[in-house]
C-alpha atoms as a PDB file:
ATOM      1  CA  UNK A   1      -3.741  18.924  28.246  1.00  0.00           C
ATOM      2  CA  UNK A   2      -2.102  19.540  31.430  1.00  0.00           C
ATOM      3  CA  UNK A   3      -0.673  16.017  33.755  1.00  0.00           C
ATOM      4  CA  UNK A   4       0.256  16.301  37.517  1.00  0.00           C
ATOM      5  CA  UNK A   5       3.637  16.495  38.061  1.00  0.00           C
ATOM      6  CA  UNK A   6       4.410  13.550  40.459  1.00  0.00           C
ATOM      7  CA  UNK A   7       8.295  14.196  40.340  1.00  0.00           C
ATOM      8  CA  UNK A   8       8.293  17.392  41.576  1.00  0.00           C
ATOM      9  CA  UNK A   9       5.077  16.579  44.061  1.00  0.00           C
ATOM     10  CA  UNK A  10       7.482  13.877  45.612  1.00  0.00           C
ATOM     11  CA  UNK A  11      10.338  15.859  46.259  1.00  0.00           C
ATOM     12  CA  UNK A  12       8.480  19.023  47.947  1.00  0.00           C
ATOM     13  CA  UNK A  13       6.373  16.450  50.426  1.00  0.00           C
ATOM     14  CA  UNK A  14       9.082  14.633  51.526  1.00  0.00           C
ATOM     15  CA  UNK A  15      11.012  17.851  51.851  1.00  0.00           C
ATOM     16  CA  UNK A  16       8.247  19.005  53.732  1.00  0.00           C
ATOM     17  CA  UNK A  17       8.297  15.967  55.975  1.00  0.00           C
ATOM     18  CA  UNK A  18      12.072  16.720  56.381  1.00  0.00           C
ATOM     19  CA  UNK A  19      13.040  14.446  59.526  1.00  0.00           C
ATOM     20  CA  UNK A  20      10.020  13.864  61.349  1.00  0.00           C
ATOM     21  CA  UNK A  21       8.473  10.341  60.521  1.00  0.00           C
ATOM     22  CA  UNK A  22       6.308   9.111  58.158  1.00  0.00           C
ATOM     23  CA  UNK A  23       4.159   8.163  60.892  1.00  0.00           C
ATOM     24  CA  UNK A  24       4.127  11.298  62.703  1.00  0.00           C
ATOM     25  CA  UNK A  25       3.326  13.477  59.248  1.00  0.00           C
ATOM     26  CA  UNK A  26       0.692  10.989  57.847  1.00  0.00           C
ATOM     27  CA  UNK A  27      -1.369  11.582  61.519  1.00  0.00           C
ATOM     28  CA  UNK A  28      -1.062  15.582  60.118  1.00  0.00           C
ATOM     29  CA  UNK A  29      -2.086  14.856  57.347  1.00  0.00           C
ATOM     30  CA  UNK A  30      -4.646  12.287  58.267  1.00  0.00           C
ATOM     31  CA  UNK A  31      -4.001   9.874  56.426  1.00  0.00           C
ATOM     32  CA  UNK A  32      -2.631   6.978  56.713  1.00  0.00           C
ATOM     33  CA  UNK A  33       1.368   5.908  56.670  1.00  0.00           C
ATOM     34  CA  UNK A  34       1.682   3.228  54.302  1.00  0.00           C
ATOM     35  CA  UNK A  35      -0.199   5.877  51.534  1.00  0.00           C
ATOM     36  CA  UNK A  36       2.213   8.890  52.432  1.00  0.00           C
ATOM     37  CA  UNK A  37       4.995   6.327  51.931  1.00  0.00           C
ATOM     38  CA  UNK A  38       3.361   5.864  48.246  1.00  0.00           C
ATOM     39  CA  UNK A  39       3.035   9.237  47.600  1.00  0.00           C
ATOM     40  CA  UNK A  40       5.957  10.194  48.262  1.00  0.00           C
ATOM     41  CA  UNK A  41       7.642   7.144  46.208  1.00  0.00           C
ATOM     42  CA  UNK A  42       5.170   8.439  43.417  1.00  0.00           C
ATOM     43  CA  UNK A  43       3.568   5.363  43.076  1.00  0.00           C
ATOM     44  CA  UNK A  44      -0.092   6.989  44.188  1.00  0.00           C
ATOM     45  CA  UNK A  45      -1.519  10.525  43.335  1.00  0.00           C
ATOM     46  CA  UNK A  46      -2.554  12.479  45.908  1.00  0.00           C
ATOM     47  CA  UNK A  47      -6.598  13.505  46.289  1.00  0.00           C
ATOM     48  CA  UNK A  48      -7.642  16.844  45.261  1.00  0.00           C
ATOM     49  CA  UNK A  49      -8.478  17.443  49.126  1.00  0.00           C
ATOM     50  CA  UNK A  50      -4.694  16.322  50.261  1.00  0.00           C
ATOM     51  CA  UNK A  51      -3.215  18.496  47.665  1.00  0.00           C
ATOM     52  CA  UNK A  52      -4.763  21.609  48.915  1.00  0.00           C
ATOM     53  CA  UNK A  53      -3.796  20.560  52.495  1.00  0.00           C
ATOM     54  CA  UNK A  54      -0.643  20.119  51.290  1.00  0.00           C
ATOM     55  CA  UNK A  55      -0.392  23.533  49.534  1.00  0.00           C
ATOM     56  CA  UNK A  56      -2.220  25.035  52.439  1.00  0.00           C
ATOM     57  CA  UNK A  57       1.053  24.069  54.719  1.00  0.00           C
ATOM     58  CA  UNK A  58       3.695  25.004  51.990  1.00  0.00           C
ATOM     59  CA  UNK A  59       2.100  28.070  50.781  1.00  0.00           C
ATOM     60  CA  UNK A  60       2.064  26.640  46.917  1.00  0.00           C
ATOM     61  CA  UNK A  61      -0.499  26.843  44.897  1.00  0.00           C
ATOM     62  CA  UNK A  62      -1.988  23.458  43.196  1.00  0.00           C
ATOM     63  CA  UNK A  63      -1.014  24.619  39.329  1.00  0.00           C
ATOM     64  CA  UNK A  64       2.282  24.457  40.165  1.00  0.00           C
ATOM     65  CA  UNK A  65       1.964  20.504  40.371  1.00  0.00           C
ATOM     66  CA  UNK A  66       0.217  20.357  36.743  1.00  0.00           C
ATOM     67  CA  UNK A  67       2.530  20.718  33.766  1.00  0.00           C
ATOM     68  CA  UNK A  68       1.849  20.710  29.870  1.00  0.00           C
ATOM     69  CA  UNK A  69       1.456  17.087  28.505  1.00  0.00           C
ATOM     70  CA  UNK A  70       4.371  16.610  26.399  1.00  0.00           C
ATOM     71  CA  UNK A  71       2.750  13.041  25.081  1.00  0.00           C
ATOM     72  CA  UNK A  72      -0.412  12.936  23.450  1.00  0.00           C
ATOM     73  CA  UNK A  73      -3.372  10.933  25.036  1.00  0.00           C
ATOM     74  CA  UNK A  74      -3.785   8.246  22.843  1.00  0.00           C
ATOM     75  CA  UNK A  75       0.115   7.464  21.972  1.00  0.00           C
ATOM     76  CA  UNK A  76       0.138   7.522  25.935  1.00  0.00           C
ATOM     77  CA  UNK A  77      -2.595   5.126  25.759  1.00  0.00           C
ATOM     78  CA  UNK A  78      -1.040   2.724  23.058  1.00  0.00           C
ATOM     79  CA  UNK A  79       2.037   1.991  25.190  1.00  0.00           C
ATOM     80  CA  UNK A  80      -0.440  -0.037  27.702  1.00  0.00           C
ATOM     81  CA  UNK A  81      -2.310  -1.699  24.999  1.00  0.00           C
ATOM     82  CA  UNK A  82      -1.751  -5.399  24.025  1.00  0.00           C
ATOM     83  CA  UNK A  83       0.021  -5.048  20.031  1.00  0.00           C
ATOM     84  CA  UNK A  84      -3.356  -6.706  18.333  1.00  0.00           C
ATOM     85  CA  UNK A  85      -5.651  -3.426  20.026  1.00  0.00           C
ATOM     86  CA  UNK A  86      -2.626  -1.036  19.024  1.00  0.00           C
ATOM     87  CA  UNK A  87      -3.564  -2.143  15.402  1.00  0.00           C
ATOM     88  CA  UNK A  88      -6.912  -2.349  15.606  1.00  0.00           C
ATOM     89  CA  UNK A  89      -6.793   1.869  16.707  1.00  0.00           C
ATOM     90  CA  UNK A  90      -4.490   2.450  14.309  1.00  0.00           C
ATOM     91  CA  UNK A  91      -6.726   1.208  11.443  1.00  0.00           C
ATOM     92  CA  UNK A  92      -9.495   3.219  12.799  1.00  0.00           C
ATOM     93  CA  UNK A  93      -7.347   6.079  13.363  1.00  0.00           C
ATOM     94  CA  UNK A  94      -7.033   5.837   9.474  1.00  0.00           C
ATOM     95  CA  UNK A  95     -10.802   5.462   8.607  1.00  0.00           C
ATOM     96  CA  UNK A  96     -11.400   8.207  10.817  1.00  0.00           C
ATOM     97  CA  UNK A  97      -8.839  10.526   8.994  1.00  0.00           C
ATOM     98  CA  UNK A  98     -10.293   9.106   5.272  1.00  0.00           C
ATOM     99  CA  UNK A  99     -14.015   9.911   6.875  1.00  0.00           C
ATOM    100  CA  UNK A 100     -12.894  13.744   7.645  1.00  0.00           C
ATOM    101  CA  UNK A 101     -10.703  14.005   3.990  1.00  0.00           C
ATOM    102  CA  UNK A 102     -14.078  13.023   2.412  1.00  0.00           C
ATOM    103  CA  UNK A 103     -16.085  15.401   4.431  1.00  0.00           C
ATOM    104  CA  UNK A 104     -13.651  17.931   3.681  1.00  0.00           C
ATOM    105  CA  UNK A 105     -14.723  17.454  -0.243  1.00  0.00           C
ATOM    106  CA  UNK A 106     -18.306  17.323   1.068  1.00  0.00           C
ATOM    107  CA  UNK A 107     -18.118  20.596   2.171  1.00  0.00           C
ATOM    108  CA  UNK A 108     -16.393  21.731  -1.047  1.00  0.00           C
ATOM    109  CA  UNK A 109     -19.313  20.290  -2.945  1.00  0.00           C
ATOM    110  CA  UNK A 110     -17.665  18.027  -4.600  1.00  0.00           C
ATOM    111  CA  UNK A 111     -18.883  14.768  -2.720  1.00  0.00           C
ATOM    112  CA  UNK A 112     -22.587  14.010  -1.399  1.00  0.00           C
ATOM    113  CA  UNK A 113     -22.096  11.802   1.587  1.00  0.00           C
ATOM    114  CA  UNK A 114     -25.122   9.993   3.372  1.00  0.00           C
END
């Protein structure tokens, strides 16, 4: 699964800003200054439609803003959970890996499952 890359997208737009103002290169952009002061703080994604304006003016291409995940989705998603959900996935987590060992001996014929 690949994530965008908000480090590196943060660093080429305010390079590509270089010295003019926020104000002035938000109006380019068209949008407005207070969200190309997030994006470029990396505290908001950009749209799919000011990325490609974006790589339209540096002469990227969008993939080079997407990068392998390096942290699966639901270990991602257990750092933002509350600790009584965390347990309550992990215990289904199990059943669901007992469910597929069984089904696994299904297959074999050594189980009949309903």
């Amino acid at each position: 699964m690949k994530e965008f890359n908000a480090e590196k997208f943060c660093k080429d737009l305010v390079s590509l800003r270089g010295k003019e103002t926020q104000d002035n290169f938000a109006k380019k952009l068209e949008i407005k200054r207070p969200t190309l002061s997030l994006l470029e703080n990396g505290k908001q994604i950009p749209t799919i439609d000011l990325l490609s304006k974006i790589c339209s003016m540096t002469g990227a291409s969008a993939d080079e803003y997407f990068i392998e995940s390096t942290t699966d989705a639901l270990v991602y998603l257990m750092g933002s959970l509350e600790e009584s959900d965390k347990v309550k996935i992990e215990e289904m987590a199990e059943r669901i890996r007992i469910k597929e060992k069984y089904e696994l001996l299904a297959k074999r014929g050594r189980y009949v499952i309903d």
